[in-house]
Protein backbone atom coordinates (compact mmCIF):
# COMPACT_ATOMS: atom_id res chain seq x y z
CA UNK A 1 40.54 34.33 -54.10
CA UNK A 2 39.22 38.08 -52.28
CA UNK A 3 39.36 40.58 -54.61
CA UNK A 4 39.77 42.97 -51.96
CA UNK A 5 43.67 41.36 -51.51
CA UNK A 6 44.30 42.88 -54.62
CA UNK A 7 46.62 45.78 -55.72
CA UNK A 8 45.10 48.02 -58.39
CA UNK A 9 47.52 48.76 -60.88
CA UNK A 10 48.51 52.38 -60.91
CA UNK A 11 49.83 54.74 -63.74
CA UNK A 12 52.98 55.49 -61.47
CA UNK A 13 53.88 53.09 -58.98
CA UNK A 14 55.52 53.70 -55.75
CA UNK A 15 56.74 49.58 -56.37
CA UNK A 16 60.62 49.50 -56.91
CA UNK A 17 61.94 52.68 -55.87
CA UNK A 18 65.36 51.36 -54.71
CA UNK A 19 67.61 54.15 -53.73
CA UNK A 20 67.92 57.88 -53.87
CA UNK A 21 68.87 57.93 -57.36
CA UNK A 22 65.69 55.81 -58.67
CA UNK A 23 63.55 58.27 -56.35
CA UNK A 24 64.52 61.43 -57.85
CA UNK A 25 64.43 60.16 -61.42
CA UNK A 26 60.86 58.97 -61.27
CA UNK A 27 60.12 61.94 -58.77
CA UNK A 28 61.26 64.31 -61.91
CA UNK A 29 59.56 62.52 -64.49
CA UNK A 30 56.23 61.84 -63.19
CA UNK A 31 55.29 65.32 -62.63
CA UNK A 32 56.90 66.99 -65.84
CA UNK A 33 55.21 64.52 -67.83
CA UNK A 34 51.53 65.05 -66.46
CA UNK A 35 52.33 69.02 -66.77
CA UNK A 36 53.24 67.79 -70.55
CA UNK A 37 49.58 66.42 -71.00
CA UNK A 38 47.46 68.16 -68.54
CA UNK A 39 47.30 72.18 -69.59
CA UNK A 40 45.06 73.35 -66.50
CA UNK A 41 47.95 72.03 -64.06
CA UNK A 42 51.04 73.32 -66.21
CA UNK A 43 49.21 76.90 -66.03
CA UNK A 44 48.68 76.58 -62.53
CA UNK A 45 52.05 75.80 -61.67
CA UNK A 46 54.04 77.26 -64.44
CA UNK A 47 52.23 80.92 -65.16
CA UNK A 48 53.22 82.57 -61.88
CA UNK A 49 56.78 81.76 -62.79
CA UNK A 50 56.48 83.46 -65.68
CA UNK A 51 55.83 80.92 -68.28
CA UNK A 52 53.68 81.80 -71.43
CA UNK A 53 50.59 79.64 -72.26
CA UNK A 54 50.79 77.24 -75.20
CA UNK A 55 52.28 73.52 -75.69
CA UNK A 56 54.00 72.08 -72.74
CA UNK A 57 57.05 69.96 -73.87
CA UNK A 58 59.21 67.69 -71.35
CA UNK A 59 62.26 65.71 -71.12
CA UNK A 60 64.73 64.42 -68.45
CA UNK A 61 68.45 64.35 -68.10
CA UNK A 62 69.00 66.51 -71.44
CA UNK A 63 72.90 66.33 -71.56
CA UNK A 64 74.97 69.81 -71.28
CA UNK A 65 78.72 70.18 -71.99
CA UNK A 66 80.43 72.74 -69.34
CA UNK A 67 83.56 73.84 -68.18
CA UNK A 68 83.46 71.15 -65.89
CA UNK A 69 82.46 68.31 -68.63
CA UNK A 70 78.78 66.79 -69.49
CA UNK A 71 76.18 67.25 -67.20
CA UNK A 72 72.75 66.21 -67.05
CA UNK A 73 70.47 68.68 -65.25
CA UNK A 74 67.35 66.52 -64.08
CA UNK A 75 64.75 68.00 -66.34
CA UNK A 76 63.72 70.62 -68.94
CA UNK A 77 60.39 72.20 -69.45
CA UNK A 78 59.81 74.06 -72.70
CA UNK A 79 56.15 75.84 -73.83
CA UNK A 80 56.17 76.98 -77.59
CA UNK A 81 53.28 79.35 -78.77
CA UNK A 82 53.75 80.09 -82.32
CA UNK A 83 57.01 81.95 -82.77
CA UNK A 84 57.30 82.66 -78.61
CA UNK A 85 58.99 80.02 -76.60
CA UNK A 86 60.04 79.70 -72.94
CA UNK A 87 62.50 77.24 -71.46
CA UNK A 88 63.48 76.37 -68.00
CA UNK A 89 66.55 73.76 -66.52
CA UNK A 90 64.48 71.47 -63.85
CA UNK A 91 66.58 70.17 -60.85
CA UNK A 92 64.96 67.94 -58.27
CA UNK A 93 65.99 66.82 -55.00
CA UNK A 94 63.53 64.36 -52.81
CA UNK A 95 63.33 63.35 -49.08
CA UNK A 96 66.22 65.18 -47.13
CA UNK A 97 68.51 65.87 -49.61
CA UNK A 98 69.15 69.92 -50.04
CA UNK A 99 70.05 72.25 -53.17
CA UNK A 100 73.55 72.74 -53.52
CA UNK A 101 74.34 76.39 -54.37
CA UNK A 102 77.55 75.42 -56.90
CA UNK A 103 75.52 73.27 -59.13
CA UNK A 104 72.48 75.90 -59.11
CA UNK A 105 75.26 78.47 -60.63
CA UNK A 106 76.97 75.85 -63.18
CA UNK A 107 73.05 75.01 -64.21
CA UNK A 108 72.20 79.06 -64.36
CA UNK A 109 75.15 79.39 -66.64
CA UNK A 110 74.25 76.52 -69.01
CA UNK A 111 70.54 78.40 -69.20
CA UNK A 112 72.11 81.84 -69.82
CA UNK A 113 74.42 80.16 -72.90
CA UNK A 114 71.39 78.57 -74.36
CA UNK A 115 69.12 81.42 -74.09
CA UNK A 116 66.93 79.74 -71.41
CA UNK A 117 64.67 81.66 -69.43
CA UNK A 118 65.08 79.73 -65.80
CA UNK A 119 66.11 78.04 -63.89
CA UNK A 120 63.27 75.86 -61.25
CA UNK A 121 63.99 73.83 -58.71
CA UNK A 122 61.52 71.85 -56.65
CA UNK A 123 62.67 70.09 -52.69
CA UNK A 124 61.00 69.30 -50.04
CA UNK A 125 63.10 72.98 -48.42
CA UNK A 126 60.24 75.50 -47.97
CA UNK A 127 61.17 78.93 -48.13
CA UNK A 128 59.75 81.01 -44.91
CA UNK A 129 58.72 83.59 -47.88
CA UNK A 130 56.84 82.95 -50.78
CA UNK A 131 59.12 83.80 -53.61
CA UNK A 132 62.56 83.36 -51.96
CA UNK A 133 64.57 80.79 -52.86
CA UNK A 134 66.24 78.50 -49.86
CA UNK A 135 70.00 78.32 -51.07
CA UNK A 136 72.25 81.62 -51.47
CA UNK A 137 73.47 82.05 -55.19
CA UNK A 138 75.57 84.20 -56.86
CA UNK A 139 73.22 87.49 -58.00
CA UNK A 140 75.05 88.46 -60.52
CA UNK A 141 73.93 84.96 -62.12
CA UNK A 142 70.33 86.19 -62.13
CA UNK A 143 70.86 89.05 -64.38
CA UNK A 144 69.51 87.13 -67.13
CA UNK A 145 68.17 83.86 -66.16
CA UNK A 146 65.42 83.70 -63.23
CA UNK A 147 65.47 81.34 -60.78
CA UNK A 148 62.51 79.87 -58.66
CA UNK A 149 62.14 77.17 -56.12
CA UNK A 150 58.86 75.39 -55.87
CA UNK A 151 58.52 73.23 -52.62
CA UNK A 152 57.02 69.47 -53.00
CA UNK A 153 54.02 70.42 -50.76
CA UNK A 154 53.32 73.34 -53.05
CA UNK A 155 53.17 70.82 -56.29
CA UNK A 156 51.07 68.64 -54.20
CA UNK A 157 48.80 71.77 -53.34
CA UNK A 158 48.53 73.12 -57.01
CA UNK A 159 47.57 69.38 -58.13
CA UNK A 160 45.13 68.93 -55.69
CA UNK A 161 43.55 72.91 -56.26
CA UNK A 162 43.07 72.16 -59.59
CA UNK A 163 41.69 68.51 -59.57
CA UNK A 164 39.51 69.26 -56.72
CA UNK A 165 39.01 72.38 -56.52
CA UNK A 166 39.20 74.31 -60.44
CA UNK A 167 38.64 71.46 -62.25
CA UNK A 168 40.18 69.76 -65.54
CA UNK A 169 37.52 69.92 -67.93
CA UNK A 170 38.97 65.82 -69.59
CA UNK A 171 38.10 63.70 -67.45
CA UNK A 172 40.99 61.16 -68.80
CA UNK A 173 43.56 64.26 -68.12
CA UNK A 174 41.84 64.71 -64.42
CA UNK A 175 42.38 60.78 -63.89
CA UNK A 176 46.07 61.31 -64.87
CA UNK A 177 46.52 64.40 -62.46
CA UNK A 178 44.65 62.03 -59.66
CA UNK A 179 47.37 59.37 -60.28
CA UNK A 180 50.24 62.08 -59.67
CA UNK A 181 48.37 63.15 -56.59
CA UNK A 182 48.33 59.73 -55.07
CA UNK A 183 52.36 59.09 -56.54
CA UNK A 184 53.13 62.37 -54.19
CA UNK A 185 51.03 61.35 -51.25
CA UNK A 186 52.99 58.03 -50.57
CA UNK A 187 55.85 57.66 -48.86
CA UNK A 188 57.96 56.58 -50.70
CA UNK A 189 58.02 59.31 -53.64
CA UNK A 190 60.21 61.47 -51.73
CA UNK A 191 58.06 64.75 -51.64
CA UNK A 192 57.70 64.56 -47.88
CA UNK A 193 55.66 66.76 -45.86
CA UNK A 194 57.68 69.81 -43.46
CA UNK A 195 59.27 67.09 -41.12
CA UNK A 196 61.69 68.64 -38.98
CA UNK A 197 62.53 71.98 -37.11
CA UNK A 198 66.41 70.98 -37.99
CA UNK A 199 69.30 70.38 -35.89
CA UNK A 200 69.23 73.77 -33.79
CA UNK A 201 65.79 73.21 -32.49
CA UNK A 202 66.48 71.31 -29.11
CA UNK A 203 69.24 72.93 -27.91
CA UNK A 204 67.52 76.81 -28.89
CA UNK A 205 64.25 75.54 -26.73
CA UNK A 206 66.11 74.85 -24.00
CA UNK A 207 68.29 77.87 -23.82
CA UNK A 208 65.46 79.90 -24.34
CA UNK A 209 63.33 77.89 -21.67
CA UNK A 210 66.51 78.41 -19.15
CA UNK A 211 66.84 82.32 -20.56
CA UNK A 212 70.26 82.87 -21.75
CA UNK A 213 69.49 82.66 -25.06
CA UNK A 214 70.87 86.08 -27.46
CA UNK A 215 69.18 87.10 -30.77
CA UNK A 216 72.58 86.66 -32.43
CA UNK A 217 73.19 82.67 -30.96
CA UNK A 218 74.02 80.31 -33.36
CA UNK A 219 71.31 78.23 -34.59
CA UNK A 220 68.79 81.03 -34.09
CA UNK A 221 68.35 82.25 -37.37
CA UNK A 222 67.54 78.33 -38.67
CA UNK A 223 64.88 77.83 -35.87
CA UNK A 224 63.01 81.52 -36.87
CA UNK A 225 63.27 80.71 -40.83
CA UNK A 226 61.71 76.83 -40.03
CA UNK A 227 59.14 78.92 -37.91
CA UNK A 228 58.10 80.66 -40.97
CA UNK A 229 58.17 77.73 -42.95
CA UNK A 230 55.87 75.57 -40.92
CA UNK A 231 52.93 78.51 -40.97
CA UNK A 232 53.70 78.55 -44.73
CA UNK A 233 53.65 74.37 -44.62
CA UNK A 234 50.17 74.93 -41.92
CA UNK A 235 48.86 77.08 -44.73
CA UNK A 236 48.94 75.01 -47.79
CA UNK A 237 47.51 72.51 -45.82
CA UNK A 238 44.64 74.33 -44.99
CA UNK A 239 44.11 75.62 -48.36
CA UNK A 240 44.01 72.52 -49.43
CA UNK A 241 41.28 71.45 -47.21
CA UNK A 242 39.65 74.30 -48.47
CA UNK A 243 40.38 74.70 -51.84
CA UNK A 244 41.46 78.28 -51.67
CA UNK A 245 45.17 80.32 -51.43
CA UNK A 246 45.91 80.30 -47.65
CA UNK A 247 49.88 83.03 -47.56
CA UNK A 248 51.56 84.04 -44.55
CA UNK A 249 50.25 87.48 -43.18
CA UNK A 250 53.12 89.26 -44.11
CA UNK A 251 54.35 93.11 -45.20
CA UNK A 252 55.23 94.18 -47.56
CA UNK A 253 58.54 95.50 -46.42
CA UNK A 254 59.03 91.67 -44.83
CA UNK A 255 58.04 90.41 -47.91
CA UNK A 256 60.41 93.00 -49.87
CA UNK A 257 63.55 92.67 -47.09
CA UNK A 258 63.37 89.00 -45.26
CA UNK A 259 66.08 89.95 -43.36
CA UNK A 260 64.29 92.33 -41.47
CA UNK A 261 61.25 90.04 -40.82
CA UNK A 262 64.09 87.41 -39.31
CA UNK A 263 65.87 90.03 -36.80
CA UNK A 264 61.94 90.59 -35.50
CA UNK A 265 61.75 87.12 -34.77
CA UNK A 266 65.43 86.82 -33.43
CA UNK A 267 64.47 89.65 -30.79
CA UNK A 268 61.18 88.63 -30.10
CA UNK A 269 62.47 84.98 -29.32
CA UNK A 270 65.51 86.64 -26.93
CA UNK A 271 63.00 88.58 -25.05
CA UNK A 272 59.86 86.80 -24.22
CA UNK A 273 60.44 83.41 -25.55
CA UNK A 274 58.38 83.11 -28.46
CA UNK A 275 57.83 83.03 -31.78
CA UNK A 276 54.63 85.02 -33.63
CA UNK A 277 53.41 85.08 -37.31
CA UNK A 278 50.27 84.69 -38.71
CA UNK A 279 48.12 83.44 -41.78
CA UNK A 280 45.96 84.89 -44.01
CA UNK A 281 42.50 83.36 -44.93
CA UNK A 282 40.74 84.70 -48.14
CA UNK A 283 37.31 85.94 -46.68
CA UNK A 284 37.73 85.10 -43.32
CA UNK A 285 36.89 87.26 -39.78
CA UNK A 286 40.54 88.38 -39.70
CA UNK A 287 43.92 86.81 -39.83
CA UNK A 288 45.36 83.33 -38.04
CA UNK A 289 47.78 84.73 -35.55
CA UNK A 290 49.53 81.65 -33.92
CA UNK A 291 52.38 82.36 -31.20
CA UNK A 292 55.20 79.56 -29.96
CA UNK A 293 56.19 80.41 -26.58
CA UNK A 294 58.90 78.30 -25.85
CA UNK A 295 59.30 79.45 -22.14
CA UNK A 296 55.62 77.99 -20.95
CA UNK A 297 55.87 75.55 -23.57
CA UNK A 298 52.02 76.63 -25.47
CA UNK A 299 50.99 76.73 -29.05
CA UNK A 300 48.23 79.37 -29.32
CA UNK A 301 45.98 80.19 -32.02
CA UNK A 302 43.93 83.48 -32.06
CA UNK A 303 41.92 85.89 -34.20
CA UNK A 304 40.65 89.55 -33.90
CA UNK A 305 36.86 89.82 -34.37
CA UNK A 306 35.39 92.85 -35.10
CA UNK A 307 32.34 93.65 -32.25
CA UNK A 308 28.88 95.28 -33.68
CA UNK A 309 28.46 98.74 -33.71
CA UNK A 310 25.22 98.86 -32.50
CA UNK A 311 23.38 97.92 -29.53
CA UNK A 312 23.79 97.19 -25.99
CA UNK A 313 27.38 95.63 -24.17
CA UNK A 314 25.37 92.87 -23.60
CA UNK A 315 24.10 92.04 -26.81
CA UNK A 316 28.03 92.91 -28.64
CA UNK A 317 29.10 89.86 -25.93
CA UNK A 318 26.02 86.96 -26.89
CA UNK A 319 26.22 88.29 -30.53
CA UNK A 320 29.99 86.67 -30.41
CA UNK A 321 29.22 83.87 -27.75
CA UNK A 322 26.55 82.68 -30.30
CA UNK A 323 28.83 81.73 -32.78
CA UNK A 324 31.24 79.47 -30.94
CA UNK A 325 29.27 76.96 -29.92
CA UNK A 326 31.42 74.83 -31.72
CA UNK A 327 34.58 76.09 -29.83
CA UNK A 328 35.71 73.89 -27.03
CA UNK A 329 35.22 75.37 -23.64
CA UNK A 330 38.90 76.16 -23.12
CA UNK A 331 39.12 78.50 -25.58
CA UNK A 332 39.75 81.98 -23.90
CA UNK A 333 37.61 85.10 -25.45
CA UNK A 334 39.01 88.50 -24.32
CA UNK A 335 37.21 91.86 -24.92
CA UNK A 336 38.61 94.83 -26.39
CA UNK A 337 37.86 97.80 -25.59
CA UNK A 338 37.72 101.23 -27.68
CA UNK A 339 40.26 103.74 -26.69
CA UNK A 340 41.61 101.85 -23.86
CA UNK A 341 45.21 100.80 -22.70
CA UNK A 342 45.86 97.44 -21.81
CA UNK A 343 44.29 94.64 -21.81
CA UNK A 344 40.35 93.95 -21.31
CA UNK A 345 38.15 91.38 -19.35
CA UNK A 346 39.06 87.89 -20.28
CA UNK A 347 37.46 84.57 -19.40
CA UNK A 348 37.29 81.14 -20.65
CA UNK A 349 34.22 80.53 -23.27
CA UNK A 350 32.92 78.33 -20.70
CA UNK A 351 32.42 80.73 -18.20
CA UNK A 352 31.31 83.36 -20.48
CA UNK A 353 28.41 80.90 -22.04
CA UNK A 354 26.93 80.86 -18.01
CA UNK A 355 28.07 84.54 -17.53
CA UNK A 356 28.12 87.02 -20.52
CA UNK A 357 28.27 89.29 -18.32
CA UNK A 358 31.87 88.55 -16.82
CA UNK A 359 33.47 89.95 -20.30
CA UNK A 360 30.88 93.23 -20.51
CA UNK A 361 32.86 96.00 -19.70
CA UNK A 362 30.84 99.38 -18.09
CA UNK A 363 28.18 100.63 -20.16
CA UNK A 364 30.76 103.92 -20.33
CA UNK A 365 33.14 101.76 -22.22
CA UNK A 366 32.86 101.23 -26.21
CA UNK A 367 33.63 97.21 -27.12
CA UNK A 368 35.75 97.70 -30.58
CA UNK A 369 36.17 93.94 -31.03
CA UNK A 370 36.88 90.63 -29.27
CA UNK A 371 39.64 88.43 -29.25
CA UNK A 372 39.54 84.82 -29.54
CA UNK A 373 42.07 82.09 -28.65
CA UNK A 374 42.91 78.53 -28.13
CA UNK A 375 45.96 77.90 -26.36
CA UNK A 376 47.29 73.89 -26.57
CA UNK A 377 50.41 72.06 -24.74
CA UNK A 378 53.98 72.37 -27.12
CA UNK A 379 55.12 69.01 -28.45
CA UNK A 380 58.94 69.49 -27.63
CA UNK A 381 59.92 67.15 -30.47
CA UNK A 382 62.06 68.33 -33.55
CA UNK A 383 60.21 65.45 -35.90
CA UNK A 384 56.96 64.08 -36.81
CA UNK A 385 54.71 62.28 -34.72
CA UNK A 386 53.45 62.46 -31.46
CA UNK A 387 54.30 64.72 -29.33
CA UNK A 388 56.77 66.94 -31.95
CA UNK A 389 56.48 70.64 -32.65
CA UNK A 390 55.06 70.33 -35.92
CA UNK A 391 51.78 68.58 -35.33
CA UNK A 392 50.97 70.45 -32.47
CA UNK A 393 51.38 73.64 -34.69
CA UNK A 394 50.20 72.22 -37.68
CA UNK A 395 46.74 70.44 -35.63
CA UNK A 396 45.83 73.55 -33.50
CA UNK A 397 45.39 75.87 -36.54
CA UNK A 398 43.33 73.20 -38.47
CA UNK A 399 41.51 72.92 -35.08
CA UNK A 400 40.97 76.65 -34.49
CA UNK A 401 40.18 77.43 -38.03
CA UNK A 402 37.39 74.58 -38.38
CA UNK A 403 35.88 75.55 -34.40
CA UNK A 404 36.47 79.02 -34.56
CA UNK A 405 37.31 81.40 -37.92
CA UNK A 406 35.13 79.46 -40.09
CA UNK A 407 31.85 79.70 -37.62
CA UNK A 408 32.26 83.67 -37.27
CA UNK A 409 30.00 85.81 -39.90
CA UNK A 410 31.37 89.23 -39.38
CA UNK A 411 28.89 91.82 -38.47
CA UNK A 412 27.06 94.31 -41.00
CA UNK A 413 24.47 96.90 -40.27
CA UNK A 414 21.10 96.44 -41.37
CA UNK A 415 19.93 98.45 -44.44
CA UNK A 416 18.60 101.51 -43.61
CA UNK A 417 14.76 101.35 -43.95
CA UNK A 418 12.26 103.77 -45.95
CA UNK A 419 10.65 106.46 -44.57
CA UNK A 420 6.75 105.81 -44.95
CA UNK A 421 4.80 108.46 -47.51
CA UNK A 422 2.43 110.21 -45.52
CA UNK A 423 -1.06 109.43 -46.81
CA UNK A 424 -2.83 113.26 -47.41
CA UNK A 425 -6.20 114.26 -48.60
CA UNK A 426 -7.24 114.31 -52.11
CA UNK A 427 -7.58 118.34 -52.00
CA UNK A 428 -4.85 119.11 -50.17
CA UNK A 429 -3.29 122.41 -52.12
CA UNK A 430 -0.28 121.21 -54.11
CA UNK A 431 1.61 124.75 -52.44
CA UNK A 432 1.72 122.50 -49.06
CA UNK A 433 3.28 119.31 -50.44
CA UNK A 434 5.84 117.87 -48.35
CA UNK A 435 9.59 118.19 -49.19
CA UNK A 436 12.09 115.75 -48.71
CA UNK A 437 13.33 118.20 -45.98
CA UNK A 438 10.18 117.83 -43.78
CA UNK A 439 9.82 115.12 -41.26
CA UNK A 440 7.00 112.68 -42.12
CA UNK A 441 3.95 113.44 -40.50
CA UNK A 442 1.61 110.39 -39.45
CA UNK A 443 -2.12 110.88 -40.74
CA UNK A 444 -4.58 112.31 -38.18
């Protein structure tokens, strides 16, 4: 018998998962019991929820009475640190199934009679804001108990960011976080990737191809939020290819009033068609602006680049040619210039590489910065797969990023040099030593 037919055995198995039901339960215990014995992972997950640091305690299906009768919310986490404690309900929900806001407010009530601090839920729903949660609840449930949402990707990320990335310093607690990883990766665990643009999405592409769609259609506001949540799905991928925090480029009055940032994206889709927002990359050029025009049915990535402040137009264009050559020769480079309205010479990096010249404005003209973009054919698709909306997004930023943002070194003046001691004669009169105000005089 090959040894290579044979299945390793595997601290959670994906084997016998028969049913929603069986999903979620294992999908809810798995993870709260690795947070139970691996401490990096329950800080990384748990601490910007609020949670204090000490001993991480699970369980599953604790039993609650309510008006309603016993219920059995799917988990419980509670961390004790000497007299301190905090507590938080756990409800899971795996592959498409959604949060349903009248069992969120019978949960928050159990928490606020037992003196719980939150309520978390964790779906494969991804806010389009970090910190938002995806189903509406009553507010005046949240004076005392807090309630977060943590998508399935974002456990995934954390797991991953700290096994590969921070580090568990026991190596048996890092194997045990590596088997979660691989429980979350397969298929049939539940914690799907971003897989669909939802219902809306056809028939909102092809009123806005045909151009009678309004910002206040129905269906609309879905297709802008899943917008938002597939550059927040694009950027935990990327982050975790990278090992660092990749957020959506947002304000802070977006991030403060959603609402606003959706009737931006409502207008901007009723009058030309598309769809903007952007990413932001810790220590990058500049931020990951990609753009969904549904009308001409392109997907384009693009990034503002800071141009030199020194030297010749010439040398401003090659200093930025020189580090795409990497890029593919399709992707567009368009120079900005200083004090200047509209827009500036563009041409296709292929062109400029035999030509810098075709992108140097007059020598009377300042370049402030170029701009760089790769613009890629729409998959139409509402799915996964090929040829869907998703992948094209989700490819063309990894694609950009690892051609383009990732190559560029932004520009820094030179130190400035010193000026040379002039070398005088041995009896030179100590009333005629230079001052620092004097220009330096070569030797004769």
């Amino acid at each position: 018998m090959h040894e290579e037919s044979w299945h390793q055995a595997r601290l959670i198995p994906t084997s016998g998962i028969n049913g929603a039901q069986e999903q979620e339960r294992r999908a809810t215990s798995a993870p709260l019991a690795v947070l139970s014995v691996v401490p990096e992972f329950s800080k990384a997950l748990l601490a910007p929820l609020g949670a204090i640091r000490g001993t991480t305690e699970t369980f599953i299906e604790v039993p609650f009475e309510s008006p309603e009768g016993k219920v059995f919310p799917d988990g419980l986490i509670r961390i004790r640190r000497g007299s301190r404690q905090w507590t938080a309900l756990i409800e899971v929900k795996t592959g498409k199934n959604e949060l349903e806001a009248q069992q969120l407010e019978s949960y928050l009530d159990i928490a606020r009679a037992e003196g719980f601090d939150a309520l978390i839920t964790i779906s494969n729903e991804i806010p389009p804001i970090p910190g938002h949660h995806p189903t509406s609840v009553d507010r005046r449930k949240l004076r005392k108990v807090a309630l977060h949402h943590i998508p399935w990707s974002f456990v995934l990320f954390t797991a991953i960011m700290q096994k590969e990335h921070r580090g568990v310093s026991d190596p048996e607690q890092a194997w045990i976080l590596g088997e979660l990883i691989r429980y979350l990766e397969h298929s049939k665990s539940g914690a799907l990737e971003l897989d669909d643009m939802g219902k809306h999405w056809v028939s909102i592409r092809e009123s806005v191809a045909s151009g009678t769609f309004r910002a206040n259609d129905a269906g609309g506001a879905e297709v802008a939020s899943r917008f938002d949540a597939l550059l927040r799905y694009a950027g935990l991928r990327l982050g975790q290819q990278l090992g660092i925090d990749v957020t959506p480029a947002l304000t802070r009055a977006e991030i403060a009033e959603p609402q606003e940032r959706m009737e931006a994206l409502l207008k901007q889709l009723a009058s030309d068609g598309s769809l903007t927002g952007g990413l932001r990359i810790p220590h990058a050029v500049g931020p990951l602006t990609v753009s969904a025009d549904l009308r001409a049915g392109r997907v384009t990535c693009q990034v503002d680049i800071p141009a030199p402040q020194t030297g010749r137009q010439l040398t401003r264009v090659n200093w930025v040619v020189r580090q795409l050559k990497n890029a593919r020769p399709d992707v567009r480079i368009e120079t900005l210039i200083a004090r200047a309205r509209g827009e500036g010479p563009t041409e296709l990096l292929e062109k400029v590489r035999e030509d810098p010249k075709s992108i140097a404005p007059d020598s009377n003209r300042e370049i402030k910065g170029f701009r760089v973009a790769l613009s890629v054919a729409m998959g139409p698709k509402r799915g996964r797969g090929r040829g869907s909306f998703i992948d094209s997004v989700v490819e063309t930023v990894d694609e950009f990023y690892g051609d383009v943002i990732q190559n560029i070194k932004p520009w820094s003046p030179s130190p400035p040099k010193m000026r040379p001691s002039p070398e005088l004669d041995g009896d030179t009169l100590s009333s005629t030593d230079l001052s620092s105000q004097d220009q330096a005089v070569a030797p004769a």
